[in-house]
Protein backbone atom coordinates (compact mmCIF):
# COMPACT_ATOMS: atom_id res chain seq x y z
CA UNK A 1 20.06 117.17 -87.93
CA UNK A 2 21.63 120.56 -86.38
CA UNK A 3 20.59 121.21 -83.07
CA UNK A 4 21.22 124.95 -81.77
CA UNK A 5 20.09 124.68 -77.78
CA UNK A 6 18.85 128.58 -76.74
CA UNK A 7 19.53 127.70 -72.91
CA UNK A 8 18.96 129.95 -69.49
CA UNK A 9 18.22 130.20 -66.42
CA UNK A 10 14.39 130.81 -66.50
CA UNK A 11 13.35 127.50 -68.05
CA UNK A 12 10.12 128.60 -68.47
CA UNK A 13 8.84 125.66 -69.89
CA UNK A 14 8.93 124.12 -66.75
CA UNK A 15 5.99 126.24 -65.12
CA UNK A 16 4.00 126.01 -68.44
CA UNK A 17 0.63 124.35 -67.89
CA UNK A 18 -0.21 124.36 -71.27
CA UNK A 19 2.38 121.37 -72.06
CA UNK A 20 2.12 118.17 -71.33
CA UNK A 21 4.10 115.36 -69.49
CA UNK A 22 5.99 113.76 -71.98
CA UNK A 23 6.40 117.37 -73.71
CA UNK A 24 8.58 118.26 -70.67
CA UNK A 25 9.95 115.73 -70.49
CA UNK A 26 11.15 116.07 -74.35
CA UNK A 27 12.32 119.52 -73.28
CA UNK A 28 14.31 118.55 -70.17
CA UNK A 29 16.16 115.70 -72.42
CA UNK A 30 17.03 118.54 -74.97
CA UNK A 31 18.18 121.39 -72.37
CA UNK A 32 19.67 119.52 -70.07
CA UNK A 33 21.61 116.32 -72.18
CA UNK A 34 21.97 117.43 -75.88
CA UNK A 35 24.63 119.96 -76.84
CA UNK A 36 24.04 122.60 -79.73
CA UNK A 37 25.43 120.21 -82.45
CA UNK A 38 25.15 117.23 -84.66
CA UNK A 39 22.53 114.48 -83.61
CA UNK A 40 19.78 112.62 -84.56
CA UNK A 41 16.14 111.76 -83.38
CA UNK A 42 17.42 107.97 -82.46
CA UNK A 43 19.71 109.35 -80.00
CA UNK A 44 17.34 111.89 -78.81
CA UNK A 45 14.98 109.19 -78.72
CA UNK A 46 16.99 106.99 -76.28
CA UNK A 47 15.85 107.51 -73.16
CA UNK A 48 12.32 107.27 -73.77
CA UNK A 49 9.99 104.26 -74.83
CA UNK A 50 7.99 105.86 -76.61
CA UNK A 51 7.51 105.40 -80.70
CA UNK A 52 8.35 107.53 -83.61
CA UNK A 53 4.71 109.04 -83.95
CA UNK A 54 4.45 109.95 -80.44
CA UNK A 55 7.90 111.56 -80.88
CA UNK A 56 6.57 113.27 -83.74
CA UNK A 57 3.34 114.36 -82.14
CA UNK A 58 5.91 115.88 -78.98
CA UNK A 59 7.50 117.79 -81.12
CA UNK A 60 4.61 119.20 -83.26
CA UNK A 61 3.34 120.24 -79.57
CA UNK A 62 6.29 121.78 -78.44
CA UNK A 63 6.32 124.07 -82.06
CA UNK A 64 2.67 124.76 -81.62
CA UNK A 65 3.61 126.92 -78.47
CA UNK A 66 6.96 128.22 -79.88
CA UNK A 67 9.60 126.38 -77.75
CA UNK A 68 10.81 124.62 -80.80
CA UNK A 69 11.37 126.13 -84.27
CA UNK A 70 12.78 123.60 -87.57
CA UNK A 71 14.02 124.48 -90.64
CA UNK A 72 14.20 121.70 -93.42
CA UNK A 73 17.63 122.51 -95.11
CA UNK A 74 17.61 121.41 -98.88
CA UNK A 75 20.60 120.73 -101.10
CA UNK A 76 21.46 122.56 -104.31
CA UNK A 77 19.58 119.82 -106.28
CA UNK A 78 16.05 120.41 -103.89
CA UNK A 79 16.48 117.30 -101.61
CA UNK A 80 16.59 117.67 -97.85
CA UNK A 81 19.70 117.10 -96.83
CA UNK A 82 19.04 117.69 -92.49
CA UNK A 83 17.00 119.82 -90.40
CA UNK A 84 18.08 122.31 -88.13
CA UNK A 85 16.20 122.58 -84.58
CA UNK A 86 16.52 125.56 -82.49
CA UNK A 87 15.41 125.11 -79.33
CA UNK A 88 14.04 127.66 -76.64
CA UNK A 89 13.54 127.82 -72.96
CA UNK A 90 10.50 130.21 -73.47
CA UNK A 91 8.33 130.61 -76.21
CA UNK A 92 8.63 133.26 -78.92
CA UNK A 93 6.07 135.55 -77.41
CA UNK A 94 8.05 136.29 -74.69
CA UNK A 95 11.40 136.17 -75.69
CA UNK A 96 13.37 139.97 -76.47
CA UNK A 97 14.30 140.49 -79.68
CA UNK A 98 16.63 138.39 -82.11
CA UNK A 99 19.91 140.69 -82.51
CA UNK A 100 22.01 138.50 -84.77
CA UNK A 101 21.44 135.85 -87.50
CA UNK A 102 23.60 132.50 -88.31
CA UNK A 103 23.82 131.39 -91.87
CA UNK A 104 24.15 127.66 -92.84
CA UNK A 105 24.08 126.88 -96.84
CA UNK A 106 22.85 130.57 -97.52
CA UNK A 107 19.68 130.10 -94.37
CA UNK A 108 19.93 132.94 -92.51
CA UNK A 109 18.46 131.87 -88.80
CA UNK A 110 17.99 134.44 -85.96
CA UNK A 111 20.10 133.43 -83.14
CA UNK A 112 19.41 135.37 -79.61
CA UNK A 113 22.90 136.52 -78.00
CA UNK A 114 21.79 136.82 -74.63
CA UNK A 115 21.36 132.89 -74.05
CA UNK A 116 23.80 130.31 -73.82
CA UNK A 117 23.87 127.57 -76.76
């Protein structure tokens, strides 16, 4: 998988109430440890106990309220090849406007140029 870390400052998830423990906790691993890059979920994974489907059940919460965004990435033959995380120290309602896009096999993904990656 890609990840693309959108990192500032504000770290508004930190003050949301509307996430949970281990949700934070998820966030604080990937803003604070991971580098925009190459990884994978084992490695994201490592510091927690925690199983696959509660990993998976994290991250569905966490891109219910828009502080984490995928996009499956398919090869020219229609099989997913990785999938591309971008994620965001607020959610999507309250960040400004995307003024630049990245392209990776011919995806075009909005990329805000006002935060660090």
């Amino acid at each position: 998988m890609l990840l693309i870390i959108h990192s500032s400052e504000k770290k508004m998830w930190m003050q949301d109430t509307s996430l949970s423990l281990q949700a934070k906790g998820l966030m604080l691993v990937l803003t604070t440890q991971c580098t925009s890059g190459t990884t994978d979920r084992e490695t994201i994974m490592s510091p927690f106990t925690n199983g696959a489907s509660s990993f998976r059940a994290t991250l569905e919460h966490l891109r219910i309220r828009d502080y984490i965004r995928t996009y499956p990435v398919r090869s020219d033959a229609g099989r997913y090849t990785t999938v591309i995380w971008e994620v965001f120290d607020e959610p999507t309602s309250e960040r400004t406007k995307v003024d630049m896009t990245i392209s990776i096999n011919g995806i075009q993904f909005p990329v805000k140029t006002n935060t660090a990656c």
